[in-house]
C-alpha atoms as a PDB file:
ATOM      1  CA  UNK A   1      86.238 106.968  87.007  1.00  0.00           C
ATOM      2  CA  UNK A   2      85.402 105.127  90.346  1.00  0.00           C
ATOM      3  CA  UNK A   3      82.966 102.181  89.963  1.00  0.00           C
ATOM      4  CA  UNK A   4      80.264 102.053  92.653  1.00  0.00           C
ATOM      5  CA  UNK A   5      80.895  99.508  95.334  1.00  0.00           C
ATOM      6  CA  UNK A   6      76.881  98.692  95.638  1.00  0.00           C
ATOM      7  CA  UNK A   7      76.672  94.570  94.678  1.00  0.00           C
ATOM      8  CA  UNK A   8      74.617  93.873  91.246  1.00  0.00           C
ATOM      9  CA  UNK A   9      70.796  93.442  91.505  1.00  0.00           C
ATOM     10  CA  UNK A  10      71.066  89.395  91.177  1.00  0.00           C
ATOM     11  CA  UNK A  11      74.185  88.697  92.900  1.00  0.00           C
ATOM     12  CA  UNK A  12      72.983  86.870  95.921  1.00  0.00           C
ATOM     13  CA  UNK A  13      71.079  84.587  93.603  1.00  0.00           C
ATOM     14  CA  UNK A  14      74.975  82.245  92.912  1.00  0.00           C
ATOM     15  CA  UNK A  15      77.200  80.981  95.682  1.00  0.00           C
ATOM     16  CA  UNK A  16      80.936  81.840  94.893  1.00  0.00           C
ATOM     17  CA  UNK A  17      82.395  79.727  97.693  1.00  0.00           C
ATOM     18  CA  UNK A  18      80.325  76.674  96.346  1.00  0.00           C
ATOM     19  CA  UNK A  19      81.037  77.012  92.322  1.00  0.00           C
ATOM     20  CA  UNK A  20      84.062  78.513  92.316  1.00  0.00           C
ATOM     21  CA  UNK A  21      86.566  78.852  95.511  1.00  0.00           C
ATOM     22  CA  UNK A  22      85.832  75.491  96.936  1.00  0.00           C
ATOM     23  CA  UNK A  23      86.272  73.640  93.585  1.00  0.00           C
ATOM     24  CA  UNK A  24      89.627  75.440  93.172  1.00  0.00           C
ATOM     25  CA  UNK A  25      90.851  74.585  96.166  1.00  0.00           C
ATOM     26  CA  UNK A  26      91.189  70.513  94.564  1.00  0.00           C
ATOM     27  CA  UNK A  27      92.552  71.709  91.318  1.00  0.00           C
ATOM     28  CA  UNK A  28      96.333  71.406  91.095  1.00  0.00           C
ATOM     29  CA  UNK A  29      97.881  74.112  90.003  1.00  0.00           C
ATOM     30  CA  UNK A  30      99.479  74.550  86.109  1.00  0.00           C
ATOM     31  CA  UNK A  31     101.948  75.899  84.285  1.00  0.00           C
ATOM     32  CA  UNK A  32     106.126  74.849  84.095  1.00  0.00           C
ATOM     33  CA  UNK A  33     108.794  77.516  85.381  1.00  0.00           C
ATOM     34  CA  UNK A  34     111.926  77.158  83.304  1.00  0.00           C
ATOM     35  CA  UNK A  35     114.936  79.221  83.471  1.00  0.00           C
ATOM     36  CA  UNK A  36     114.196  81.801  81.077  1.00  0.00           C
ATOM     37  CA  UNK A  37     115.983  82.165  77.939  1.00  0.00           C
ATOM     38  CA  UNK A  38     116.545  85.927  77.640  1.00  0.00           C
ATOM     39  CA  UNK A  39     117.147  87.134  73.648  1.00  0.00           C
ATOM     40  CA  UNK A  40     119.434  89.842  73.622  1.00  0.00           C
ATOM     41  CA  UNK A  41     117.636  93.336  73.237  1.00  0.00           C
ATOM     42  CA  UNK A  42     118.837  95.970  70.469  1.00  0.00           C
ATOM     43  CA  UNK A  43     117.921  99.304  70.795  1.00  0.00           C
ATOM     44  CA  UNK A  44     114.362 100.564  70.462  1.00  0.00           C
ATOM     45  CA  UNK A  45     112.793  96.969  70.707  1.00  0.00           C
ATOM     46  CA  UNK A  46     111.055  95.893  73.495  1.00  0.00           C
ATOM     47  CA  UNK A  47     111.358  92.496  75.139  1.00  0.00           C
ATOM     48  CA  UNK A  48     108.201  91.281  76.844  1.00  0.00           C
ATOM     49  CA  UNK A  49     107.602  88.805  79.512  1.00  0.00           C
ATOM     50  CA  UNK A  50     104.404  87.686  80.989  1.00  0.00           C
ATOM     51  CA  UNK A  51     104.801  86.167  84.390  1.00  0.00           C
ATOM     52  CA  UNK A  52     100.873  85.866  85.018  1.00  0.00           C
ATOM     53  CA  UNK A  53      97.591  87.538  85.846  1.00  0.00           C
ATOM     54  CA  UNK A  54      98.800  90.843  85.139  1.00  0.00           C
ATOM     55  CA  UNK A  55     102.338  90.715  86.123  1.00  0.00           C
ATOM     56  CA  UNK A  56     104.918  91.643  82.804  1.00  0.00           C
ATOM     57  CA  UNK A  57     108.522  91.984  82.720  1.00  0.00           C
ATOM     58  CA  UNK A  58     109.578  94.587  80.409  1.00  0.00           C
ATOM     59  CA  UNK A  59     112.710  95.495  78.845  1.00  0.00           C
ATOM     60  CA  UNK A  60     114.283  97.411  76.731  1.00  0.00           C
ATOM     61  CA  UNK A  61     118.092  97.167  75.655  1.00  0.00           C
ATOM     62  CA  UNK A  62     119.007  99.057  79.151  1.00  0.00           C
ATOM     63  CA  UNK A  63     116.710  98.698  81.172  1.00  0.00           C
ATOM     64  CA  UNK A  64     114.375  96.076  83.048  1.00  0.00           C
ATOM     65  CA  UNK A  65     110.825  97.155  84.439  1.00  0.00           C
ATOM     66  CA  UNK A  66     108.738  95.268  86.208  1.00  0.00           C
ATOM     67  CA  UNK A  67     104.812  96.107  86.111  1.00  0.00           C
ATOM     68  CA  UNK A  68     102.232  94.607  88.904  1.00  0.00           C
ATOM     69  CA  UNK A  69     104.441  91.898  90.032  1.00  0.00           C
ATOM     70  CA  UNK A  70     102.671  89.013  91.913  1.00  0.00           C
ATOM     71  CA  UNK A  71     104.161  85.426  93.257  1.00  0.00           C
ATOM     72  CA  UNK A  72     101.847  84.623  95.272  1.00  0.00           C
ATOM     73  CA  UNK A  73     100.256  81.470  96.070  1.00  0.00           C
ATOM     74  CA  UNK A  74      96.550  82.570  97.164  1.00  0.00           C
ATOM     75  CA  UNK A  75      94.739  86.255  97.263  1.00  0.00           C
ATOM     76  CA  UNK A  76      93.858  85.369 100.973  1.00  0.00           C
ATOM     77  CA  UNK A  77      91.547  82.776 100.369  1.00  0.00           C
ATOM     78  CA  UNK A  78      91.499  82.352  96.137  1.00  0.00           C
ATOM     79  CA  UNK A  79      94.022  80.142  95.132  1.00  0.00           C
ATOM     80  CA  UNK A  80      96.683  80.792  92.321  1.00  0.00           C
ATOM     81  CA  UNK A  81      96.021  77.822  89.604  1.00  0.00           C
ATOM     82  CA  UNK A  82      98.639  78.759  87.016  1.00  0.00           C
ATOM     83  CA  UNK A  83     102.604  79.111  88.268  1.00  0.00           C
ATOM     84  CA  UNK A  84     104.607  82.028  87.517  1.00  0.00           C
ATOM     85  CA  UNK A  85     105.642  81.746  84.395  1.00  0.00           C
ATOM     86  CA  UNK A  86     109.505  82.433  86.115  1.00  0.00           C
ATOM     87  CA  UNK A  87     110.800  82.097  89.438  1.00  0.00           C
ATOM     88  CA  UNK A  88     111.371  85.537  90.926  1.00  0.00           C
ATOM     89  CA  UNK A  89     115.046  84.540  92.168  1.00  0.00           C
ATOM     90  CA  UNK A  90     116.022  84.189  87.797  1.00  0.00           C
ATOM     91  CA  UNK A  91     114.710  87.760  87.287  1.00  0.00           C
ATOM     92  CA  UNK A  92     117.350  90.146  86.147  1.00  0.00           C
ATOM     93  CA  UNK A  93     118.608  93.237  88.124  1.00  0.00           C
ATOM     94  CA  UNK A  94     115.364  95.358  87.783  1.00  0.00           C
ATOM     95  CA  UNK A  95     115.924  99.079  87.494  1.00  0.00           C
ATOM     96  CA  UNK A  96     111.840 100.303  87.598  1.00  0.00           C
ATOM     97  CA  UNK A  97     108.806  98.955  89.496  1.00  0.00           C
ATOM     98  CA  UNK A  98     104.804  99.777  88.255  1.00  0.00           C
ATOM     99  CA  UNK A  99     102.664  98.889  90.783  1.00  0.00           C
ATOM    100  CA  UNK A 100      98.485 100.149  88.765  1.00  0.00           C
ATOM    101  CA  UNK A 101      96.065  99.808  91.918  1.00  0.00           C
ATOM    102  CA  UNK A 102      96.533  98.224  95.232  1.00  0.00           C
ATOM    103  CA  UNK A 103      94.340  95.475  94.996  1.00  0.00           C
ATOM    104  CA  UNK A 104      96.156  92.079  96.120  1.00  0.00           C
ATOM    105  CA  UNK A 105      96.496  90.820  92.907  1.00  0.00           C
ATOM    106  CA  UNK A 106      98.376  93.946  91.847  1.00  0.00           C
ATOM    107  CA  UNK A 107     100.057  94.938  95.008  1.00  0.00           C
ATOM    108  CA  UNK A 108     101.424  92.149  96.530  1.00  0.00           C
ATOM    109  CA  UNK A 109     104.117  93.380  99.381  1.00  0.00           C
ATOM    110  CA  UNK A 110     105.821  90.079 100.024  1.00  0.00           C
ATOM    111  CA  UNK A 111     106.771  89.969  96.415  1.00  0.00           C
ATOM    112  CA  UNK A 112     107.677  93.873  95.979  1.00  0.00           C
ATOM    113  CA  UNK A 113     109.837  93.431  99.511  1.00  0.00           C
ATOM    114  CA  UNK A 114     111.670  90.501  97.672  1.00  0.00           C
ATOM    115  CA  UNK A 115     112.452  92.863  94.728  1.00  0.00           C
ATOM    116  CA  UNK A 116     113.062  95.940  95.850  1.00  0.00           C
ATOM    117  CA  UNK A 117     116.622  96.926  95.861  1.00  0.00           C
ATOM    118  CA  UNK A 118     117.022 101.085  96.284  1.00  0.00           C
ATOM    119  CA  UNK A 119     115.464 100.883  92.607  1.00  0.00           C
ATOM    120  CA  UNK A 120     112.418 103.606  92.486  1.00  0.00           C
ATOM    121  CA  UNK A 121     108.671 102.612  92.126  1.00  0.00           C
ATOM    122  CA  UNK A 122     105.657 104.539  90.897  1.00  0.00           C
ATOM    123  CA  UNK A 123     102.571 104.101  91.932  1.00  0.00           C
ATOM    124  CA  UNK A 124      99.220 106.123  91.634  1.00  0.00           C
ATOM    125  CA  UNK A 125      98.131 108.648  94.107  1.00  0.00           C
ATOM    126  CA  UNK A 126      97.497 107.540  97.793  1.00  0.00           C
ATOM    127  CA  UNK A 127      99.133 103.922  97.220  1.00  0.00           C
ATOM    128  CA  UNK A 128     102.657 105.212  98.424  1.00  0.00           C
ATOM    129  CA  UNK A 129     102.373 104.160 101.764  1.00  0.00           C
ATOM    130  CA  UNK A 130     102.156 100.983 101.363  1.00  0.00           C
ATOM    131  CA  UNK A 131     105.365 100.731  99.573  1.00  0.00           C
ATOM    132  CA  UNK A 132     107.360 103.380 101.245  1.00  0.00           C
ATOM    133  CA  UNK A 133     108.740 100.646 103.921  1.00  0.00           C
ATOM    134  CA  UNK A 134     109.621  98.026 101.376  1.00  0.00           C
ATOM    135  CA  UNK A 135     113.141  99.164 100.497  1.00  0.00           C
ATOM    136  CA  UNK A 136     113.221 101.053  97.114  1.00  0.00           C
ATOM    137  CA  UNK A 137     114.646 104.457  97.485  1.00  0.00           C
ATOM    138  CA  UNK A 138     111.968 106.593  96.436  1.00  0.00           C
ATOM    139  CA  UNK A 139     108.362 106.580  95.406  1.00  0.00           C
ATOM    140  CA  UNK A 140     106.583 108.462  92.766  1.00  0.00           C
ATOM    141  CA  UNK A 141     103.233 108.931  92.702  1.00  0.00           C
ATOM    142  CA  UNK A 142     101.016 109.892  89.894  1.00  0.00           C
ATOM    143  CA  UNK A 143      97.521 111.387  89.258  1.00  0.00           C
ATOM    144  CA  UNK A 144      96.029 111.151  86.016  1.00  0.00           C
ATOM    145  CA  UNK A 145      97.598 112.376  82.853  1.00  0.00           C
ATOM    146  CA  UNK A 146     100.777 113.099  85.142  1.00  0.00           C
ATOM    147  CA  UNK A 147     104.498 111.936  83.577  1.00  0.00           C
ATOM    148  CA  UNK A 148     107.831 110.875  85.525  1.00  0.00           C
ATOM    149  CA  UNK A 149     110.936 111.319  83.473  1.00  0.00           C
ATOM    150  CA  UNK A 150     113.400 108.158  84.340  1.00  0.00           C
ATOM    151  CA  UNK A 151     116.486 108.464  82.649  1.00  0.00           C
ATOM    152  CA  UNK A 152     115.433 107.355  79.090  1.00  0.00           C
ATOM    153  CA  UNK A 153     111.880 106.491  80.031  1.00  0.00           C
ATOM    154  CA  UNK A 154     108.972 108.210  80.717  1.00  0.00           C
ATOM    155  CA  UNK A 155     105.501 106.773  82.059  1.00  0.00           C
ATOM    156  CA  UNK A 156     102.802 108.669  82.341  1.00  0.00           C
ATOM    157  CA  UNK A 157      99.485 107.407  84.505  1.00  0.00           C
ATOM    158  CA  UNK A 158      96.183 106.980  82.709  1.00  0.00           C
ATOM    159  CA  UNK A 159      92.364 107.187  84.132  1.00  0.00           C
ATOM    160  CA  UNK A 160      90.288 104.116  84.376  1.00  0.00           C
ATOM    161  CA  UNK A 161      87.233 102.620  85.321  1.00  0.00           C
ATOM    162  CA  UNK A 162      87.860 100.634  88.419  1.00  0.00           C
ATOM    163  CA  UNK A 163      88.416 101.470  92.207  1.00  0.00           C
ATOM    164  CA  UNK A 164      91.404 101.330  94.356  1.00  0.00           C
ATOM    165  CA  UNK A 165      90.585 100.646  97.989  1.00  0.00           C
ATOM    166  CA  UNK A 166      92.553  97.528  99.437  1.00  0.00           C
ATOM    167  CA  UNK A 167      90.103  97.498 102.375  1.00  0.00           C
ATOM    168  CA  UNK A 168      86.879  99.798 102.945  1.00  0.00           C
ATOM    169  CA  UNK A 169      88.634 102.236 104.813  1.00  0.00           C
ATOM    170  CA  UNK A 170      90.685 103.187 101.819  1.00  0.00           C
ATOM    171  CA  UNK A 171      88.746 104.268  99.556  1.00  0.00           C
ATOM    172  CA  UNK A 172      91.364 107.485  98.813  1.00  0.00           C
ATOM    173  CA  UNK A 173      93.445 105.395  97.011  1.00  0.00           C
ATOM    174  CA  UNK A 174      94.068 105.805  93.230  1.00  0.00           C
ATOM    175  CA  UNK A 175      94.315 103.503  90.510  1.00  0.00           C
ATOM    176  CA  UNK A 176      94.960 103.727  86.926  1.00  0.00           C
ATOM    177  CA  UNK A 177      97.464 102.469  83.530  1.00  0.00           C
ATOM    178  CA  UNK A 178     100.940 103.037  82.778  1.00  0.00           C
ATOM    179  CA  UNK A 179     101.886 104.172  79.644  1.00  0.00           C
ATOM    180  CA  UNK A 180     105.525 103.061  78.952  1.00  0.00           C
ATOM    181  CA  UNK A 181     107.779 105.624  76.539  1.00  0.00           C
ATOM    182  CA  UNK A 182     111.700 104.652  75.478  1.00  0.00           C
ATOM    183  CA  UNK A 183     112.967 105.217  72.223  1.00  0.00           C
ATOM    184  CA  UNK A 184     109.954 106.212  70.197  1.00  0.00           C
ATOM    185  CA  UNK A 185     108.106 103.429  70.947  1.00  0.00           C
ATOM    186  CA  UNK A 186     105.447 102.717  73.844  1.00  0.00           C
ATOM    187  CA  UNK A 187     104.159 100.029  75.889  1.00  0.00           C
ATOM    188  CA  UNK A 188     100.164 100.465  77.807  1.00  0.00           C
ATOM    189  CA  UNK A 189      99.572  98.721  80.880  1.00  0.00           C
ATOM    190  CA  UNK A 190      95.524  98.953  81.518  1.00  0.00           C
ATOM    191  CA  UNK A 191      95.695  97.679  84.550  1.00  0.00           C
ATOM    192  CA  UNK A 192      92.181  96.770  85.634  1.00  0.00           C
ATOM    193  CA  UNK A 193      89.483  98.324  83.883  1.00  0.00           C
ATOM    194  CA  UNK A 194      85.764  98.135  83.003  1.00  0.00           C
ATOM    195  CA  UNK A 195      84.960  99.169  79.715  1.00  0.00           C
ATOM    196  CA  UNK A 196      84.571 103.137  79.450  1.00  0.00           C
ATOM    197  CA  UNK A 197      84.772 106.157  76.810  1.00  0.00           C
ATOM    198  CA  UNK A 198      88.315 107.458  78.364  1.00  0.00           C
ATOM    199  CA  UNK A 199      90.202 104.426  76.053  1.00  0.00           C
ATOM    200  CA  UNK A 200      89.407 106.784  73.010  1.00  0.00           C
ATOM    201  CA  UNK A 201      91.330 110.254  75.030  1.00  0.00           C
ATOM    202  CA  UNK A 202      93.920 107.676  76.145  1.00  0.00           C
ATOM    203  CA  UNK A 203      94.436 107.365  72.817  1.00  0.00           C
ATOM    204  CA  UNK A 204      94.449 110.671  71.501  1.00  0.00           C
ATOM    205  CA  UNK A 205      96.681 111.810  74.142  1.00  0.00           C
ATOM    206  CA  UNK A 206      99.206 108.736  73.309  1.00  0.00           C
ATOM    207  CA  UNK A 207     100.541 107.052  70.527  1.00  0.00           C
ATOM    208  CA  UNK A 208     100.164 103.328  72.005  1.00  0.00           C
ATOM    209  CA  UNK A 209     101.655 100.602  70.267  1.00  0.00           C
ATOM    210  CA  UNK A 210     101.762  98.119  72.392  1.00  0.00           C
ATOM    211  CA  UNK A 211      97.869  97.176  74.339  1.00  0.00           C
ATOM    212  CA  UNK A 212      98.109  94.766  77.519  1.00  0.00           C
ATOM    213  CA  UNK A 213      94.819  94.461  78.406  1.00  0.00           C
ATOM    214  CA  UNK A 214      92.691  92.496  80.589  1.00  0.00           C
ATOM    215  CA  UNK A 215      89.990  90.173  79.545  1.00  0.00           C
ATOM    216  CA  UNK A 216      89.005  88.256  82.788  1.00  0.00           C
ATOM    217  CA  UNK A 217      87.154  88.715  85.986  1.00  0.00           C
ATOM    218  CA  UNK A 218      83.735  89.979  84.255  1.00  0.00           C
ATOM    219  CA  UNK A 219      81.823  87.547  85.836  1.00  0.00           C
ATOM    220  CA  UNK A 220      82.383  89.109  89.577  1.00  0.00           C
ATOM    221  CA  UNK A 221      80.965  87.506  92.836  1.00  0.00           C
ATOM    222  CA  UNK A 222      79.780  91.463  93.817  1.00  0.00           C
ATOM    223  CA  UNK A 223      77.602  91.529  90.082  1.00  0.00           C
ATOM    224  CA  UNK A 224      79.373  94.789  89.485  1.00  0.00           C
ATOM    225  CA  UNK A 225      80.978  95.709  86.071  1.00  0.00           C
ATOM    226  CA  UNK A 226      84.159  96.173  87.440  1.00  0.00           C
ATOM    227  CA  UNK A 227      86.012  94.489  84.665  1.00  0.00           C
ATOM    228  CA  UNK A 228      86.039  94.382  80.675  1.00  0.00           C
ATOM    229  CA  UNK A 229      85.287  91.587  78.940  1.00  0.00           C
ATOM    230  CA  UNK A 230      86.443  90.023  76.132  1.00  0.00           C
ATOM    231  CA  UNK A 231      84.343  91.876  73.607  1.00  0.00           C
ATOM    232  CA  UNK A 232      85.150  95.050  75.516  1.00  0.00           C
ATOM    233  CA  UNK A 233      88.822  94.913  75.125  1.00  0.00           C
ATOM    234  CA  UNK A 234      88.625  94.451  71.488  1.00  0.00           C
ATOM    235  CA  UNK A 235      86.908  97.912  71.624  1.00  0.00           C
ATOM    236  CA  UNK A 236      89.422  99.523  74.384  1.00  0.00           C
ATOM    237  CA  UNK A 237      91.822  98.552  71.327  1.00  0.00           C
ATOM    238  CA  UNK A 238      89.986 100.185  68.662  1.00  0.00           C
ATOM    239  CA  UNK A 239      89.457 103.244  70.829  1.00  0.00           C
ATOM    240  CA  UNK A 240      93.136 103.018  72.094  1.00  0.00           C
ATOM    241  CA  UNK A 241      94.525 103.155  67.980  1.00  0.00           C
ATOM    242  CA  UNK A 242      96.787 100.447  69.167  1.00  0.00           C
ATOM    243  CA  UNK A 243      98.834  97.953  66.700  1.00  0.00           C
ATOM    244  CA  UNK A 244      99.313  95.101  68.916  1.00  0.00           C
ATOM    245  CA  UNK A 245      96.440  93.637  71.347  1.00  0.00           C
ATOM    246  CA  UNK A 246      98.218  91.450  74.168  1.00  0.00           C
ATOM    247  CA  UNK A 247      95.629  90.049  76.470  1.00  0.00           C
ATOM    248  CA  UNK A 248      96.210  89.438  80.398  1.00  0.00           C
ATOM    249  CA  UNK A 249      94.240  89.276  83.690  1.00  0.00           C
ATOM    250  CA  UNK A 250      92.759  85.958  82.761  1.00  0.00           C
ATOM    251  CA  UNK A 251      94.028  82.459  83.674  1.00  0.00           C
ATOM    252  CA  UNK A 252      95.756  82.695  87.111  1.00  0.00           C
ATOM    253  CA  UNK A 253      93.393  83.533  89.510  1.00  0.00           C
ATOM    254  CA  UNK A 254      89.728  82.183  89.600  1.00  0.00           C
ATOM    255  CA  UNK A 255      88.126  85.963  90.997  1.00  0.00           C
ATOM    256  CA  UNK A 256      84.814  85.648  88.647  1.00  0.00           C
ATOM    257  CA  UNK A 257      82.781  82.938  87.552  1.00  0.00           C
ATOM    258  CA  UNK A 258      83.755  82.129  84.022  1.00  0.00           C
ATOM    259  CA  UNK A 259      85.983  79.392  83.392  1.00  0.00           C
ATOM    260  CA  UNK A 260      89.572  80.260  83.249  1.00  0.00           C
ATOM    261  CA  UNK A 261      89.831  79.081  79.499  1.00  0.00           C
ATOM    262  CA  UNK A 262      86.356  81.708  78.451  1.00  0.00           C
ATOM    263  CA  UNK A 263      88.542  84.973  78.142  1.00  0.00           C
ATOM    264  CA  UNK A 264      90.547  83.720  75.674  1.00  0.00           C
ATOM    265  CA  UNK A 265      88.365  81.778  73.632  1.00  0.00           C
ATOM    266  CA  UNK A 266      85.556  84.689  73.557  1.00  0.00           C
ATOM    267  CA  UNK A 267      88.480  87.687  72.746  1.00  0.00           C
ATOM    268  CA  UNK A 268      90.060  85.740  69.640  1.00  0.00           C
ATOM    269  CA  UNK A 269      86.111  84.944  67.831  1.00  0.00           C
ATOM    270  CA  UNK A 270      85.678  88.518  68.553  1.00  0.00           C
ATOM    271  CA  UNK A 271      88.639  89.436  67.032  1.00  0.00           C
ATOM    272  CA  UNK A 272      88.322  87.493  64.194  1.00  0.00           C
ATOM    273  CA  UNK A 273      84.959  89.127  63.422  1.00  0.00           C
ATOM    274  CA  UNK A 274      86.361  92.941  64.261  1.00  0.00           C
ATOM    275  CA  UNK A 275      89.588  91.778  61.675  1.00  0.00           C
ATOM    276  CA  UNK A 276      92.336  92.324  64.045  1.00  0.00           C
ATOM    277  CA  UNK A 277      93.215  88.498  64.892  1.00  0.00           C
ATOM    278  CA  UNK A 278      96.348  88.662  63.765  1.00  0.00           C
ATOM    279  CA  UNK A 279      96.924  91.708  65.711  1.00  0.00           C
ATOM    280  CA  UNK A 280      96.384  90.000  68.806  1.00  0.00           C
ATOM    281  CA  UNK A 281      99.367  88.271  70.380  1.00  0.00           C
ATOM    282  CA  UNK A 282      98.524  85.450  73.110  1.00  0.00           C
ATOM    283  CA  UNK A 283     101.659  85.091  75.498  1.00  0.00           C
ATOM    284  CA  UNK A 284     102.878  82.090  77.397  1.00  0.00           C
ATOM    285  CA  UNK A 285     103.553  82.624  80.892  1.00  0.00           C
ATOM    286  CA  UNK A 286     107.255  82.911  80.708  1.00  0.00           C
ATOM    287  CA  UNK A 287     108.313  83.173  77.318  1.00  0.00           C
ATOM    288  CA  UNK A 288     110.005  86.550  76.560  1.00  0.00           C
ATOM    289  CA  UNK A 289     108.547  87.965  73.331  1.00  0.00           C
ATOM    290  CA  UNK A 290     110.360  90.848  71.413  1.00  0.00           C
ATOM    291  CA  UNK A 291     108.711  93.162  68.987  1.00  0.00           C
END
């Protein structure tokens, strides 16, 4: 589902630049990058990563995929305030890129030119040019519900609510989640998403285990619900059948105007009262996690 790109009724009545941009610009940015410790991986667990924003390492005991990977300093003009949780030159060999939607914080090409290697990349429908000249030796693209076999994985792109155009001209771009299969198991990758009905199909069609799913950003300059909130991605999980809730998308980037510190705080009262909290697993940018 494609979100309308018409502003919200009020949103001319708050000044981003003032309360949110210009402020960040004088706040020094957080966070430590340490060589990462890598645990060694048996078969059928998964060893998790979260670099930032919505940018996860993923591995399994053969192979290393990299979803939405982003090093960047600034979106343009919006300042990162939270490091990389490791520096892109300690990454191991990766065999897989996911790249959901090619916003700039999803899609950055400076970082995907760094880490491409001949390894393939799949993205959704329409974003394949603007990966095609980055060095990875072939593209798949994806509509909705489609699958890619690779080797012992398989991901499969979901639908949902959000919009894909990286400038107004592009509007034919598509955008969706990643469901991640190897050995029984399975990872979903929301990418960005305002709440909608499709979480329930998604689950239906998929056994998810694993939920990364954003929380942050629901607060927009444009007033649009472009986004989930907190409260909204304790239902995606509901509706998703999940076991394990791992929040993302909040933190990094200042690109609504709730503090960076709100998602976090609102998602875990929330899922105290739904009677998940201990479902939920809050990650440290950095620190591989294996389940």
């Amino acid at each position: 589902m494609r979100v309308t790109l018409k502003p919200g009724m009020d949103w001319h009545r708050r000044n981003f630049l003032a309360e949110v941009l210009i402020p960040s610009l004088f706040t020094k940015r957080s966070g430590e990058r340490a060589v990462p410790r890598f645990p060694k991986i048996g078969p059928g667990e998964f060893c998790i990563t979260w670099i930032g924003h919505a940018s996860f390492l993923i591995q399994t005991h053969d192979r290393n995929i990299l979803v939405d990977p982003n090093w960047a300093k600034w979106l343009k003009v919006i300042k990162r305030l939270k490091q990389p949780g490791i520096e892109l030159h300690h990454l191991p060999d990766i065999d897989l890129v996911l790249v959901t939607h090619a916003h700039f914080d999803h899609l950055d090409r400076r970082t995907l030119r760094r880490i491409a290697s001949d390894q393939p990349i799949v993205v959704p429908v329409g974003v394949g040019t603007l990966v095609h000249d980055l060095g990875f030796n072939i593209v798949h693209e994806l509509d909705y519900w489609q699958a890619v076999p690779l080797e012992a994985l398989k991901i499969s792109l979901t639908p949902c609510h959000h919009w894909g155009a990286r400038f107004l001209a592009d509007l034919h771009r598509g955008f969706g989640g990643f469901v991640i299969e190897a050995n029984g198991r399975s990872i979903f990758h929301c990418g960005d998403s305002a709440y909608f009905p499709g979480f329930k199909e998604i689950g239906e069609r998929h056994e998810i285990e694993i939920a990364l799913l954003p929380i942050g950003a629901y607060d927009p300059p444009s007033g649009r619900e472009v986004h989930m909130n907190p409260e909204e991605a304790v239902q995606a999980f509901l509706e998703l059948r999940a076991k394990k809730l791992v929040p993302m998308h909040y933190g990094t980037f200042r690109l609504g105007y709730e503090p960076l510190d709100e998602p976090l705080t609102r998602l875990l009262a929330r899922a105290r009262e739904a009677g998940i909290h201990d479902d939920v697993l809050v990650m440290t940018e950095g620190q591989p996690v294996v389940l």
